[in-house]
C-alpha atoms as a PDB file:
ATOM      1  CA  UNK A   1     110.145  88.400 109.664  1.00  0.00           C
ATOM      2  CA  UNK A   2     108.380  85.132 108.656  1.00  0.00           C
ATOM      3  CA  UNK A   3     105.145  86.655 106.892  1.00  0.00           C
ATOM      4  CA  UNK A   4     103.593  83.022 105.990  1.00  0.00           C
ATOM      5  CA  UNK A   5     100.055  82.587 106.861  1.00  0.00           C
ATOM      6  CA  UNK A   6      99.955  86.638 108.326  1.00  0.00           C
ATOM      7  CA  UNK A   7      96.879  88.401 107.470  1.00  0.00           C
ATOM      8  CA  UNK A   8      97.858  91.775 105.666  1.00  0.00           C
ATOM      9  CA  UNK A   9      95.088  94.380 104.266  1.00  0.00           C
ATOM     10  CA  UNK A  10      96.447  96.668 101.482  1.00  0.00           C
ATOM     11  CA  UNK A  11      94.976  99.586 100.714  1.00  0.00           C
ATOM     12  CA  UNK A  12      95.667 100.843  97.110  1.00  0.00           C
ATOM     13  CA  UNK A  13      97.030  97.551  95.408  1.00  0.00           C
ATOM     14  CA  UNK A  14      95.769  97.997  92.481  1.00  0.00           C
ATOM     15  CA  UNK A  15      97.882 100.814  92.397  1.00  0.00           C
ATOM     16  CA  UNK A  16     102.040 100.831  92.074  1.00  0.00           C
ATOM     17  CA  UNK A  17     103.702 100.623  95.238  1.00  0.00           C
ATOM     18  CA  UNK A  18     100.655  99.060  96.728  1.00  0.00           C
ATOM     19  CA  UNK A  19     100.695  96.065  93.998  1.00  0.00           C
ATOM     20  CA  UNK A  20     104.788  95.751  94.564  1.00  0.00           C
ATOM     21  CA  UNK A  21     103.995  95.465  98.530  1.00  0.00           C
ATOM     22  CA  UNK A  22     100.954  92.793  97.249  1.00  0.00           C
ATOM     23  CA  UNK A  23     103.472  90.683  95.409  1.00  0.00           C
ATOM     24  CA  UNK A  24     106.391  90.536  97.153  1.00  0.00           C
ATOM     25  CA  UNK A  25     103.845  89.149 100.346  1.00  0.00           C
ATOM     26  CA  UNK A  26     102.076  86.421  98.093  1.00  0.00           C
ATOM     27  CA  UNK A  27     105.607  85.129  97.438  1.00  0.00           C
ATOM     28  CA  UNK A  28     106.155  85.305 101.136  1.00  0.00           C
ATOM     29  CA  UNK A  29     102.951  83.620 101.922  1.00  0.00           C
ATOM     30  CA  UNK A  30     100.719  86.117 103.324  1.00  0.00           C
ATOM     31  CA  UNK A  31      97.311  85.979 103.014  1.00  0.00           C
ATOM     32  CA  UNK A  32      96.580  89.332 101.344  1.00  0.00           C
ATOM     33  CA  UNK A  33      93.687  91.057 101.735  1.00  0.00           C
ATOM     34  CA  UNK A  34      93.201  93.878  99.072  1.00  0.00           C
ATOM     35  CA  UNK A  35      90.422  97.146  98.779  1.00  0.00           C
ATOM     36  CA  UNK A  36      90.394  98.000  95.140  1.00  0.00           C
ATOM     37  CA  UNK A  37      87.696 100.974  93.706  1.00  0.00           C
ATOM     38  CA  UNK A  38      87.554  99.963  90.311  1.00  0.00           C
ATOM     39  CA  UNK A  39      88.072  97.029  88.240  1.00  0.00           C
ATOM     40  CA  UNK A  40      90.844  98.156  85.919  1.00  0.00           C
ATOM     41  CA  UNK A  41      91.807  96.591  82.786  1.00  0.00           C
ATOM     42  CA  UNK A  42      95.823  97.223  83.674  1.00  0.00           C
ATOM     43  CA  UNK A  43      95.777  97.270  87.671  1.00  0.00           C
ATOM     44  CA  UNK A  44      99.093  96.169  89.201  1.00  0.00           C
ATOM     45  CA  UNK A  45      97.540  93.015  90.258  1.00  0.00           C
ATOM     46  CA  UNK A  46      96.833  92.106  86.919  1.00  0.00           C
ATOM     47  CA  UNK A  47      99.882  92.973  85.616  1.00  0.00           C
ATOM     48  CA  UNK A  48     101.580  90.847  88.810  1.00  0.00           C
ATOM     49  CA  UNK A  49      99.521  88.395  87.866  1.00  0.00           C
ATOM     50  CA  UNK A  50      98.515  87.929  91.398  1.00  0.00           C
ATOM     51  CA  UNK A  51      94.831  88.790  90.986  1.00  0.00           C
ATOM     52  CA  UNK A  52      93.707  85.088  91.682  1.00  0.00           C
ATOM     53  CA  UNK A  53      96.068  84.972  94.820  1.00  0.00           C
ATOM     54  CA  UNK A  54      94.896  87.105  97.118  1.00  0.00           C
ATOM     55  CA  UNK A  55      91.652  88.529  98.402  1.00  0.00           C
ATOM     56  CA  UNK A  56      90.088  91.216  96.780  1.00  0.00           C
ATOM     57  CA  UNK A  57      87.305  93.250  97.867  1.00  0.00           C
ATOM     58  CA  UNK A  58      85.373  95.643  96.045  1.00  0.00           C
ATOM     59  CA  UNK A  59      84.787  99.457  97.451  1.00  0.00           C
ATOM     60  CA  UNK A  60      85.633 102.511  98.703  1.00  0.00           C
ATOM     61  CA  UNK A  61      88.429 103.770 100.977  1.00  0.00           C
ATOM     62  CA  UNK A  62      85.737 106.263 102.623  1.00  0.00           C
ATOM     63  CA  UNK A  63      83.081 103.294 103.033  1.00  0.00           C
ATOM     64  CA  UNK A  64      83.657 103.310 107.156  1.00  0.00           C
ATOM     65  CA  UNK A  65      80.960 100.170 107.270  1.00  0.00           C
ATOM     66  CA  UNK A  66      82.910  98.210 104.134  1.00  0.00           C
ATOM     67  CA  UNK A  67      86.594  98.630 106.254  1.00  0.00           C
ATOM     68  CA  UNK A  68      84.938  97.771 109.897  1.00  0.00           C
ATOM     69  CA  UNK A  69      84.151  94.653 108.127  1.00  0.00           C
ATOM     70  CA  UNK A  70      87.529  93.642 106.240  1.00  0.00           C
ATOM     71  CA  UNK A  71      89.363  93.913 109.273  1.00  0.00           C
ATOM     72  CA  UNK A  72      87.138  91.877 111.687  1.00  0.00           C
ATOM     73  CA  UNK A  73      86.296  89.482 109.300  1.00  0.00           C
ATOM     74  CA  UNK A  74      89.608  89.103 107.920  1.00  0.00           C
ATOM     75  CA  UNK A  75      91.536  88.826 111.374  1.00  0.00           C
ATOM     76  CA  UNK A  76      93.587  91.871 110.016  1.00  0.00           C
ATOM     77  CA  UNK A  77      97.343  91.879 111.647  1.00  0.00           C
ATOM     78  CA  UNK A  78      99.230  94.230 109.897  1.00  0.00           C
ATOM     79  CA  UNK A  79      97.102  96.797 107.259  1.00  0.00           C
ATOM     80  CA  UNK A  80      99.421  98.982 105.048  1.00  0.00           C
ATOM     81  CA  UNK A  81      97.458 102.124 103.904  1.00  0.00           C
ATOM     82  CA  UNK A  82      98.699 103.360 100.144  1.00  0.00           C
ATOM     83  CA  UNK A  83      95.457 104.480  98.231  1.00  0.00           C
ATOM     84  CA  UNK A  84      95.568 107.903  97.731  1.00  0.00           C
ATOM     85  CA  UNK A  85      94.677 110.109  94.770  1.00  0.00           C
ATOM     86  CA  UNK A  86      99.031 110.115  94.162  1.00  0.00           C
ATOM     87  CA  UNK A  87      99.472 112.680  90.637  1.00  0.00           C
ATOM     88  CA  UNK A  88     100.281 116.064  91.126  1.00  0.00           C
ATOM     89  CA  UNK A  89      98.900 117.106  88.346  1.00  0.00           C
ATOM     90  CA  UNK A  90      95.622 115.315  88.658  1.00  0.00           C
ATOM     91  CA  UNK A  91      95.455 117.251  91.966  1.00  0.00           C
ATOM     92  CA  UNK A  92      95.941 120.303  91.309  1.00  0.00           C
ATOM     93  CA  UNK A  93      93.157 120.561  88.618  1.00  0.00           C
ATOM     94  CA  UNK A  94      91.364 118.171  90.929  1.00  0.00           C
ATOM     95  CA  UNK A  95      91.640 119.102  94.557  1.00  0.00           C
ATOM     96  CA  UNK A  96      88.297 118.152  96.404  1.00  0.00           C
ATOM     97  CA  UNK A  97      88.258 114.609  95.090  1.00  0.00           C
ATOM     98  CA  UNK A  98      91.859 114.112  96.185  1.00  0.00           C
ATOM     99  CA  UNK A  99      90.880 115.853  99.746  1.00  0.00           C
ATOM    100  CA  UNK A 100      88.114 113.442  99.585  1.00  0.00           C
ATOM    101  CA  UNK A 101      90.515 109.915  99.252  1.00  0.00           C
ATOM    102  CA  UNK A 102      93.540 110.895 100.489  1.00  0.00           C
ATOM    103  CA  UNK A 103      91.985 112.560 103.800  1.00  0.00           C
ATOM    104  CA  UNK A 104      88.623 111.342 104.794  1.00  0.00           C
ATOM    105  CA  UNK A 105      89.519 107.798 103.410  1.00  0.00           C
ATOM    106  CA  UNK A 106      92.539 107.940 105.554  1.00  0.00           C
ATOM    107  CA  UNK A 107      90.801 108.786 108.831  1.00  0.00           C
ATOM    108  CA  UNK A 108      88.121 106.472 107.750  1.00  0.00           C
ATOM    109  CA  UNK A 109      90.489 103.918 108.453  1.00  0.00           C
ATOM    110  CA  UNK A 110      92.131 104.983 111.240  1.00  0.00           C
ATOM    111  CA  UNK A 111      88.719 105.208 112.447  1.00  0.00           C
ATOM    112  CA  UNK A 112      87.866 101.381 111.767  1.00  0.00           C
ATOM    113  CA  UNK A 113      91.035 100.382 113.176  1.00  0.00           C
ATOM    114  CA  UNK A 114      90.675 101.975 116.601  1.00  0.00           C
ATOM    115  CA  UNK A 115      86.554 100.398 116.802  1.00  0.00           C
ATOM    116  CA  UNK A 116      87.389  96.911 115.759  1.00  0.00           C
ATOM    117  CA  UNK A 117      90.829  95.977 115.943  1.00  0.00           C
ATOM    118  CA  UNK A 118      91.427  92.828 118.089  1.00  0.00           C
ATOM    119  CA  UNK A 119      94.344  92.168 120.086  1.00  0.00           C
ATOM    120  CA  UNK A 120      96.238  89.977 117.332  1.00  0.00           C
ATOM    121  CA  UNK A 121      96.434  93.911 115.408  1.00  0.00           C
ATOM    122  CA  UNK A 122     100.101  94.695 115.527  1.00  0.00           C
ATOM    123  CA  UNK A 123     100.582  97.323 112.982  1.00  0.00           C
ATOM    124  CA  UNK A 124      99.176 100.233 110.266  1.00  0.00           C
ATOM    125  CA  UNK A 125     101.687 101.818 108.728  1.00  0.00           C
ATOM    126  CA  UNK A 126     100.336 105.383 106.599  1.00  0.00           C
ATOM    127  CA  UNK A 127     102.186 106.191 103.266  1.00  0.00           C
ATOM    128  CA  UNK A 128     102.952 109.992 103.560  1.00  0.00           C
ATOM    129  CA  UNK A 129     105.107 111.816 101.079  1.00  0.00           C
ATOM    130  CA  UNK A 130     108.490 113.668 101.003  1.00  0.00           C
ATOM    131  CA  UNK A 131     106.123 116.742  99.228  1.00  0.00           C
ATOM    132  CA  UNK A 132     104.448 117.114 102.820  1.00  0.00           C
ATOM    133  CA  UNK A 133     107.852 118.723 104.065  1.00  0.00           C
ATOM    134  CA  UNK A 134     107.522 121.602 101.491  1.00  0.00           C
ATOM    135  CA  UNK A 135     109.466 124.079 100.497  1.00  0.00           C
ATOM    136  CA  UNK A 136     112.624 124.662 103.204  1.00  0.00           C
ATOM    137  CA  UNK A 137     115.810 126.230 102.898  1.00  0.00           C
ATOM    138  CA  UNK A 138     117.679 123.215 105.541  1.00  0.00           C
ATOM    139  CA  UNK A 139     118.000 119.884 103.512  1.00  0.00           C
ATOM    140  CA  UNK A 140     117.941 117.443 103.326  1.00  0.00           C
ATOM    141  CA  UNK A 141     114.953 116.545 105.606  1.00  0.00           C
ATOM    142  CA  UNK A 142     114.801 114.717 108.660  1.00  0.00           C
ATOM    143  CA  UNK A 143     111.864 113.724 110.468  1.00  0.00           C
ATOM    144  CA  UNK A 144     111.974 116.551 112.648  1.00  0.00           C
ATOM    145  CA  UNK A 145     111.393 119.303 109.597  1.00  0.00           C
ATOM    146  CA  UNK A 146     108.368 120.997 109.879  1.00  0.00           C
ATOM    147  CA  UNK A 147     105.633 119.932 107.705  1.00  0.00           C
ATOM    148  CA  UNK A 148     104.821 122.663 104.756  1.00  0.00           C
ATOM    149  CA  UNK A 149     103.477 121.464 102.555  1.00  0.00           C
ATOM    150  CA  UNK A 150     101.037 123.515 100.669  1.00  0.00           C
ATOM    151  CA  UNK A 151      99.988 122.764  97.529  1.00  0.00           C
ATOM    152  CA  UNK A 152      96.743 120.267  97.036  1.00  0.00           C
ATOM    153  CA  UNK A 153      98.555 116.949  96.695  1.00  0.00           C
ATOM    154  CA  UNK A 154     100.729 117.999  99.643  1.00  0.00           C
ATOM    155  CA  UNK A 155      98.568 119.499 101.592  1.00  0.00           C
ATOM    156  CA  UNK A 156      96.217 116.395 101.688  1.00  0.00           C
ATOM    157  CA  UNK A 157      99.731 114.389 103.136  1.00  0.00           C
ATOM    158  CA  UNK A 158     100.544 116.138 105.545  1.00  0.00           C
ATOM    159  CA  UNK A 159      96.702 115.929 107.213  1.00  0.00           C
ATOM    160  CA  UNK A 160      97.134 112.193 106.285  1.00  0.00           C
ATOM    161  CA  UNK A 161     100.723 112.227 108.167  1.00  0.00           C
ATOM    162  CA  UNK A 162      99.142 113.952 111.341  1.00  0.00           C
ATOM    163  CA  UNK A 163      95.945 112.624 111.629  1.00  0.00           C
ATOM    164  CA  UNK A 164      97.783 108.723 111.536  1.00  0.00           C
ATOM    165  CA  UNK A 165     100.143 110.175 114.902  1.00  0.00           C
ATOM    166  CA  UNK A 166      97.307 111.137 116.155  1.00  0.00           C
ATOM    167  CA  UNK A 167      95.683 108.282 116.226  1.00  0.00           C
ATOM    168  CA  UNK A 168      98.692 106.891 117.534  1.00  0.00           C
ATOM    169  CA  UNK A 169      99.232 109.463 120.743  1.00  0.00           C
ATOM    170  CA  UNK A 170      95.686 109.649 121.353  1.00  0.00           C
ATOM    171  CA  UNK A 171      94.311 106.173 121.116  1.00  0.00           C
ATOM    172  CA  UNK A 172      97.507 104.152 121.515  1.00  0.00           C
ATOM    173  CA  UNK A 173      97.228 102.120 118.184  1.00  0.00           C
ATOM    174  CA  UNK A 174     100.392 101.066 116.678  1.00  0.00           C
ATOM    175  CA  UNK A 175     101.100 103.078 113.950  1.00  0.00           C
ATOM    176  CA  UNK A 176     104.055 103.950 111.824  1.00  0.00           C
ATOM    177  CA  UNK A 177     104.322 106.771 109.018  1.00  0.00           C
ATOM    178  CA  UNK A 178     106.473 106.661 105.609  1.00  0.00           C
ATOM    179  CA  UNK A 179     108.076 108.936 103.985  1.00  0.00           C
ATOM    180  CA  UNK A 180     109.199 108.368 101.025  1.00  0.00           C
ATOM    181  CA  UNK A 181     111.478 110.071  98.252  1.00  0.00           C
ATOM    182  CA  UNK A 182     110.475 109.133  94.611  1.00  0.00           C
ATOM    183  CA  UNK A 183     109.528 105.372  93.512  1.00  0.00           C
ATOM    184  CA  UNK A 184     110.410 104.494  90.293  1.00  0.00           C
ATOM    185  CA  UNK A 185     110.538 100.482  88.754  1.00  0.00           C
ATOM    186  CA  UNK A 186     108.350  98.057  86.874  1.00  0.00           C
ATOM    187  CA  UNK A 187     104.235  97.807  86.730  1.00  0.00           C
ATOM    188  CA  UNK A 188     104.101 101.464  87.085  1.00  0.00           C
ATOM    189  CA  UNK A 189     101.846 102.634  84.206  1.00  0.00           C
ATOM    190  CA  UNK A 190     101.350 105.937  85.351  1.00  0.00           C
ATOM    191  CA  UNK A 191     102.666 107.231  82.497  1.00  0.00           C
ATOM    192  CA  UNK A 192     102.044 111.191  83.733  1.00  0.00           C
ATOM    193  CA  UNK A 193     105.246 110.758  86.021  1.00  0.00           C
ATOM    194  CA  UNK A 194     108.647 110.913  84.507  1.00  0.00           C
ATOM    195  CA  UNK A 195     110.243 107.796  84.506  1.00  0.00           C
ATOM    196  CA  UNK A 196     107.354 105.906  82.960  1.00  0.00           C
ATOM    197  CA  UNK A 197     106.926 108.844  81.094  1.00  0.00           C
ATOM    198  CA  UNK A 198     110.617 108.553  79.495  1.00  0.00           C
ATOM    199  CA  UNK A 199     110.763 105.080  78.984  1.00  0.00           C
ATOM    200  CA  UNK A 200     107.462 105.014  77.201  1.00  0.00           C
ATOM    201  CA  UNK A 201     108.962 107.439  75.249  1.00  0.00           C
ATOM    202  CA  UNK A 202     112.221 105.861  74.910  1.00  0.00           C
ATOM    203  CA  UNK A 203     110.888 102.445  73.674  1.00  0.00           C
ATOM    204  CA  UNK A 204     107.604 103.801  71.395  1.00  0.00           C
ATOM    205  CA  UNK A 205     109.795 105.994  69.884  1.00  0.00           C
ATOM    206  CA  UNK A 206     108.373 109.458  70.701  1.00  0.00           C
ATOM    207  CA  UNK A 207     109.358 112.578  71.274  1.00  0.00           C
ATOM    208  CA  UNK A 208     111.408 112.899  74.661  1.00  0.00           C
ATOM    209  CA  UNK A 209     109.256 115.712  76.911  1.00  0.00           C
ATOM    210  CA  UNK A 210     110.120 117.338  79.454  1.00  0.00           C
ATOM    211  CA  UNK A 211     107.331 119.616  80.897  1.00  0.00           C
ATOM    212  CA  UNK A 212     109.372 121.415  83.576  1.00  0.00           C
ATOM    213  CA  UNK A 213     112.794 123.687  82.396  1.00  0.00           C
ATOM    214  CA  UNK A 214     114.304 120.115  83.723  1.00  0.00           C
ATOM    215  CA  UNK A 215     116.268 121.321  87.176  1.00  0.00           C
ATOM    216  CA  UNK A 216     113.950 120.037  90.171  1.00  0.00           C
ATOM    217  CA  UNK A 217     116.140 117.788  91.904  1.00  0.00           C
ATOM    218  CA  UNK A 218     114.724 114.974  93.745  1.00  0.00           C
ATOM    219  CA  UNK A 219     116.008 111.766  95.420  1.00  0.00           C
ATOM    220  CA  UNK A 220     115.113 108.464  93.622  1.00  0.00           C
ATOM    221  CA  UNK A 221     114.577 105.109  94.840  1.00  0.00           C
ATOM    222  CA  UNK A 222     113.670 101.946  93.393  1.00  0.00           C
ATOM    223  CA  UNK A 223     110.401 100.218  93.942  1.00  0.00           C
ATOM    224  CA  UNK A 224     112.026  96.854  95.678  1.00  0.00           C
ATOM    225  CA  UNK A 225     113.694  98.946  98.091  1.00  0.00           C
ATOM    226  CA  UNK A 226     110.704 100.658  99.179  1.00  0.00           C
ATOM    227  CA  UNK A 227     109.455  97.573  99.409  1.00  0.00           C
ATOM    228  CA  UNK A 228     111.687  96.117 101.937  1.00  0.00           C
ATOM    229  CA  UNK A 229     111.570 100.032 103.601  1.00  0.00           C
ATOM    230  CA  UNK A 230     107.976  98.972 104.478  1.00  0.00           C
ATOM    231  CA  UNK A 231     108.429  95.464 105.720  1.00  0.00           C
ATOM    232  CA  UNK A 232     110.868  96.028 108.006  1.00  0.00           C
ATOM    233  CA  UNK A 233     109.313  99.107 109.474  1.00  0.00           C
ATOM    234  CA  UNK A 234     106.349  96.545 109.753  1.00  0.00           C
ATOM    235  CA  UNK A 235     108.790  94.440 111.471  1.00  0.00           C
ATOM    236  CA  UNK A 236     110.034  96.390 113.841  1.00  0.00           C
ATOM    237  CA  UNK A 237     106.815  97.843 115.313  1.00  0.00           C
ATOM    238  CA  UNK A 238     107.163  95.710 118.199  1.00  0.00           C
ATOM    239  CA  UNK A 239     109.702  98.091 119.616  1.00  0.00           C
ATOM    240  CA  UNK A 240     108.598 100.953 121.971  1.00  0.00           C
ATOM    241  CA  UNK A 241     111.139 103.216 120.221  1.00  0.00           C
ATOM    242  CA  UNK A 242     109.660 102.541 116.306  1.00  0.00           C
ATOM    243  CA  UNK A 243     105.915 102.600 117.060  1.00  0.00           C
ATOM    244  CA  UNK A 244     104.389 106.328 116.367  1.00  0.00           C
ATOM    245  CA  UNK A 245     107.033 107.494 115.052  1.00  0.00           C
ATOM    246  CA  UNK A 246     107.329 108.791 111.224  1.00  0.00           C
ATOM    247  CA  UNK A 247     110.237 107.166 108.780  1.00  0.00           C
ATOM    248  CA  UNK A 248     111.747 108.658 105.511  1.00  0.00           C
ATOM    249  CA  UNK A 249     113.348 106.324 102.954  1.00  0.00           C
ATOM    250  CA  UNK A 250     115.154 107.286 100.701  1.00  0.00           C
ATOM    251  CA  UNK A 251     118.701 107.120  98.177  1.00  0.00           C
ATOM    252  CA  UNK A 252     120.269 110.353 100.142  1.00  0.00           C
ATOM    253  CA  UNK A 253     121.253 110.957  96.218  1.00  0.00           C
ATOM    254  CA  UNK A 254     118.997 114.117  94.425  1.00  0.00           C
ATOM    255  CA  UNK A 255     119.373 114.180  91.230  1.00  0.00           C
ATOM    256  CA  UNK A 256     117.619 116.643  89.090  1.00  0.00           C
ATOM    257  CA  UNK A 257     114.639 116.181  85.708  1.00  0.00           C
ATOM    258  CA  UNK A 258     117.572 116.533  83.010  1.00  0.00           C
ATOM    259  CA  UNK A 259     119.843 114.570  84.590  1.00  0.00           C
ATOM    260  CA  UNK A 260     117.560 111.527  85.563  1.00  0.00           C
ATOM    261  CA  UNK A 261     116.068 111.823  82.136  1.00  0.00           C
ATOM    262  CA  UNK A 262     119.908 111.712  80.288  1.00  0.00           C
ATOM    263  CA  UNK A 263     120.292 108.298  82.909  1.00  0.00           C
ATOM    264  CA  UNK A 264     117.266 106.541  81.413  1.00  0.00           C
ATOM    265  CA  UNK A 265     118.600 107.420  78.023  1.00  0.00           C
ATOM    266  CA  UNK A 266     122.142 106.454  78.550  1.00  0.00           C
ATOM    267  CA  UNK A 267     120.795 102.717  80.308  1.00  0.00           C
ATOM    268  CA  UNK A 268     118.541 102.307  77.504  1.00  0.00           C
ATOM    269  CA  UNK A 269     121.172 102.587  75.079  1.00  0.00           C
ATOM    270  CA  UNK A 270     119.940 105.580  73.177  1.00  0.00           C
ATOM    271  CA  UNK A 271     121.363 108.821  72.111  1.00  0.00           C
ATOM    272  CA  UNK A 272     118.124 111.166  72.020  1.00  0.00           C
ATOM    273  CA  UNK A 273     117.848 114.817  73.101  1.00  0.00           C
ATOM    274  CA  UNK A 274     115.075 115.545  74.691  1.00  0.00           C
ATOM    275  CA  UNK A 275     112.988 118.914  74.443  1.00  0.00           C
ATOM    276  CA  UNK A 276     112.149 121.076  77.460  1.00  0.00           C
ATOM    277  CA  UNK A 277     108.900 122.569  77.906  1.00  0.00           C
ATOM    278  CA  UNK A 278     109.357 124.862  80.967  1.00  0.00           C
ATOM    279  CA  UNK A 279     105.843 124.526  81.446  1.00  0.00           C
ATOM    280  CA  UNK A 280     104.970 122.469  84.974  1.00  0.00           C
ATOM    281  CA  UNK A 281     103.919 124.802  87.932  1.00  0.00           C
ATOM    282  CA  UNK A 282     103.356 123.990  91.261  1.00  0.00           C
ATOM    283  CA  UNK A 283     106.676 122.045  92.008  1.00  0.00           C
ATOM    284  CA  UNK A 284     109.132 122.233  95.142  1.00  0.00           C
ATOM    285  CA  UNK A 285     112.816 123.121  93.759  1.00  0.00           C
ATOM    286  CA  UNK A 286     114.832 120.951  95.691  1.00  0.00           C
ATOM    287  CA  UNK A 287     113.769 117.961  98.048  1.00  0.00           C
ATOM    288  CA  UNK A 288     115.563 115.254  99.305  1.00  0.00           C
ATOM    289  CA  UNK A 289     115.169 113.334 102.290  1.00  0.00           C
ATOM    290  CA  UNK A 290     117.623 111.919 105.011  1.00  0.00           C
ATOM    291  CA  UNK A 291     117.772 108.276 105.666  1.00  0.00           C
ATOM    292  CA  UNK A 292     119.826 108.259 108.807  1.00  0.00           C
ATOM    293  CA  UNK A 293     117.104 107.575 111.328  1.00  0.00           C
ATOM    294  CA  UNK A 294     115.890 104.509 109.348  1.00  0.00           C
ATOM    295  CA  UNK A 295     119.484 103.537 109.014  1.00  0.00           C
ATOM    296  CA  UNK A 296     119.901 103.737 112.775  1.00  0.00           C
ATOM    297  CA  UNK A 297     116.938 102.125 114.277  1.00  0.00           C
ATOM    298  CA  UNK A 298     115.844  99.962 111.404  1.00  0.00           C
ATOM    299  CA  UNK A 299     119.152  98.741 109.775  1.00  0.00           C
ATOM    300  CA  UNK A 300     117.456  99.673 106.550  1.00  0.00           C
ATOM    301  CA  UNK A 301     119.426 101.744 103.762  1.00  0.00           C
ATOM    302  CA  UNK A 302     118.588 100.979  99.468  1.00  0.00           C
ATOM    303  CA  UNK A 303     120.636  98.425  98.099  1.00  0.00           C
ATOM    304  CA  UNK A 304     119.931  99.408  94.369  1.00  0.00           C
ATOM    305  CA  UNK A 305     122.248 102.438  92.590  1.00  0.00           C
ATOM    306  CA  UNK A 306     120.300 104.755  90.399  1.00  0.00           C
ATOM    307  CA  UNK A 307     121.383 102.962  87.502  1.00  0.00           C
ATOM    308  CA  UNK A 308     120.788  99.412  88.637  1.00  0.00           C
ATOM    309  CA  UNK A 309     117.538 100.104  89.387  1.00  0.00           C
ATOM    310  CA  UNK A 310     116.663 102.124  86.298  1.00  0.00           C
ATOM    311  CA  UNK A 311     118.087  98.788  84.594  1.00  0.00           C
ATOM    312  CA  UNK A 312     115.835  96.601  86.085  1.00  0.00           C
ATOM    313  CA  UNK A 313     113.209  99.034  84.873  1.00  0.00           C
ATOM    314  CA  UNK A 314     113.930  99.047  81.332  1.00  0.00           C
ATOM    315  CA  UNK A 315     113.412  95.256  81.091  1.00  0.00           C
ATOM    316  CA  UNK A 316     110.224  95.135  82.761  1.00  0.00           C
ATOM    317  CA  UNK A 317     108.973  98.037  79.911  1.00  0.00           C
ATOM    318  CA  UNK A 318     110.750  96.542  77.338  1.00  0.00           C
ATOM    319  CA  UNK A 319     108.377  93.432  77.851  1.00  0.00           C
ATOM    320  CA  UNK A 320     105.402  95.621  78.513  1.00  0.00           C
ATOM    321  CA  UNK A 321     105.499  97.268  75.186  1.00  0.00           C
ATOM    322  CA  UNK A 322     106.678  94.186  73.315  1.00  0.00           C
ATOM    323  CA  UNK A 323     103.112  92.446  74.634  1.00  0.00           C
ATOM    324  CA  UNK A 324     101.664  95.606  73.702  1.00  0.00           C
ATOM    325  CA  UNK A 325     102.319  95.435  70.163  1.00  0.00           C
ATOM    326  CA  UNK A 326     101.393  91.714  69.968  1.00  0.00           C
END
């Protein structure tokens, strides 16, 4: 798809796979329209260096009156929806203001969409979440498992995943939902998730945590690929058979903590133990996702290996730090 001159609004750019989607569309020559809440001294823009190449308006994904506006004024075509309140952690000790963003400020926009969009509209595609699955005994997951999710990060993706097919059955809009397994790669500074985690560790040289007793096994993918997962779902939403329907993406590969942590290690070139804590609560086992219905109807599979991606990684940290120091 030729994305030159395309108006595209992005929801949560300033955040990681937001900011990836932001960049790789500047590059294509999109005119980007971005929402960002707060003017952060490291937001993926900035560390893009893309903040002076697109279109950034200030406010909040709940501000009905602020998104009615973007996408008239704008001429929105496509809009991909990403800001969400995204750490476990944060929401389980935080739960009402991640209801608050990752629910209300998605209907919000699905709300704005359905009063204003004009005709040249052709797609919103809704980040939701392997976690909104849940616990099941049948993996991996296809689109067709039941959504369990139950814990407060989870729980607020899977009303996010079925209030975006609603709006979709109900009101016709064309609308596509992700789900993804777990993005790792460059600009993410989110340094409460584990990869980020390990190679700040890694690099800084720091004690190697990990807070869980290191078997959860999850698929991983790298951020480029999920970047491409989204732009050809975007592409395809022409088709009868793609629009309103949900998507997962993912490496078909779970690996668990200890092992993924003893990858990063080995690509970095370091022989470090690191010390388990046994401590995290609140986490799903096993999840990984199926890929074959993306595979068949989109073409798309990751072209990245675990350890190609993970390499890619390390040099974008190893320059992140290095500046750091300066």
């Amino acid at each position: 798809m030729d994305w030159s001159n395309k108006n595209v609004f992005i929801t949560g750019a300033d955040g990681f796979i937001g900011g990836w989607i932001a960049k790789v569309l500047v590059e294509r020559g999109a005119n980007v329209v971005v929402l960002a809440r707060d003017d952060k001294k490291e937001s993926a823009l900035k560390l893009h260096n893309i903040q002076d190449k697109v279109n950034i308006v200030h406010g909040d994904i709940t501000d009905f009156s602020l998104l009615r506006r973007i996408i008239n004024e704008y001429e929105i075509e496509y809009c991909f929806h990403l800001a969400a309140q995204a750490l476990v952690q944060i929401a389980n000790r935080s739960p009402l203001s991640t209801f608050e963003t990752n629910i209300k400020g998605t209907w919000t926009l699905l709300e704005a969409v359905r009063e204003v969009a004009s005709p040249k509209f052709k797609g919103l595609i809704v980040a939701s979440t392997d976690k909104a699955y849940g616990i099941h005994t049948k993996l991996p997951y296809t689109e067709e498992s039941e959504l369990l999710g139950i814990y407060p990060y989870d729980a607020s993706k899977v009303c996010t995943d079925v209030l975006a097919r609603c709006y979709h059955k109900m009101y016709n809009l064309p609308i596509c939902v992700t789900r993804k397994a777990n993005i790792y790669g460059g600009a993410d500074i989110n340094f409460g998730r584990i990869v980020p985690d390990t190679f700040k560790s890694i690099l800084t040289n720091q004690d190697l945590i990990i807070r869980s007793d290191g078997t959860p096994q999850r698929d991983y993918m790298y951020v480029e690929d999920a970047v491409e997962a989204y732009l050809t779902l975007a592409a395809n939403m022409n088709r009868p058979e793609i629009v309103g329907q949900a998507f997962n993406f993912s490496s078909e590969k779970p690996v668990s903590v200890l092992e993924l942590v003893n990858t990063i290690v080995k690509v970095a070139g370091k022989h470090v133990q690191p010390k388990i804590l046994g401590l995290a609560k609140g986490e799903i086992d096993v999840q990984y996702l199926s890929r074959a219905k993306a595979e068949k109807l989109l073409g798309w599979k990751p072209h990245y290996t675990l350890e190609q991606g993970l390499a890619k990684t390390l040099e974008w940290y190893k320059q992140y730090f290095a500046k750091s120091r300066q």
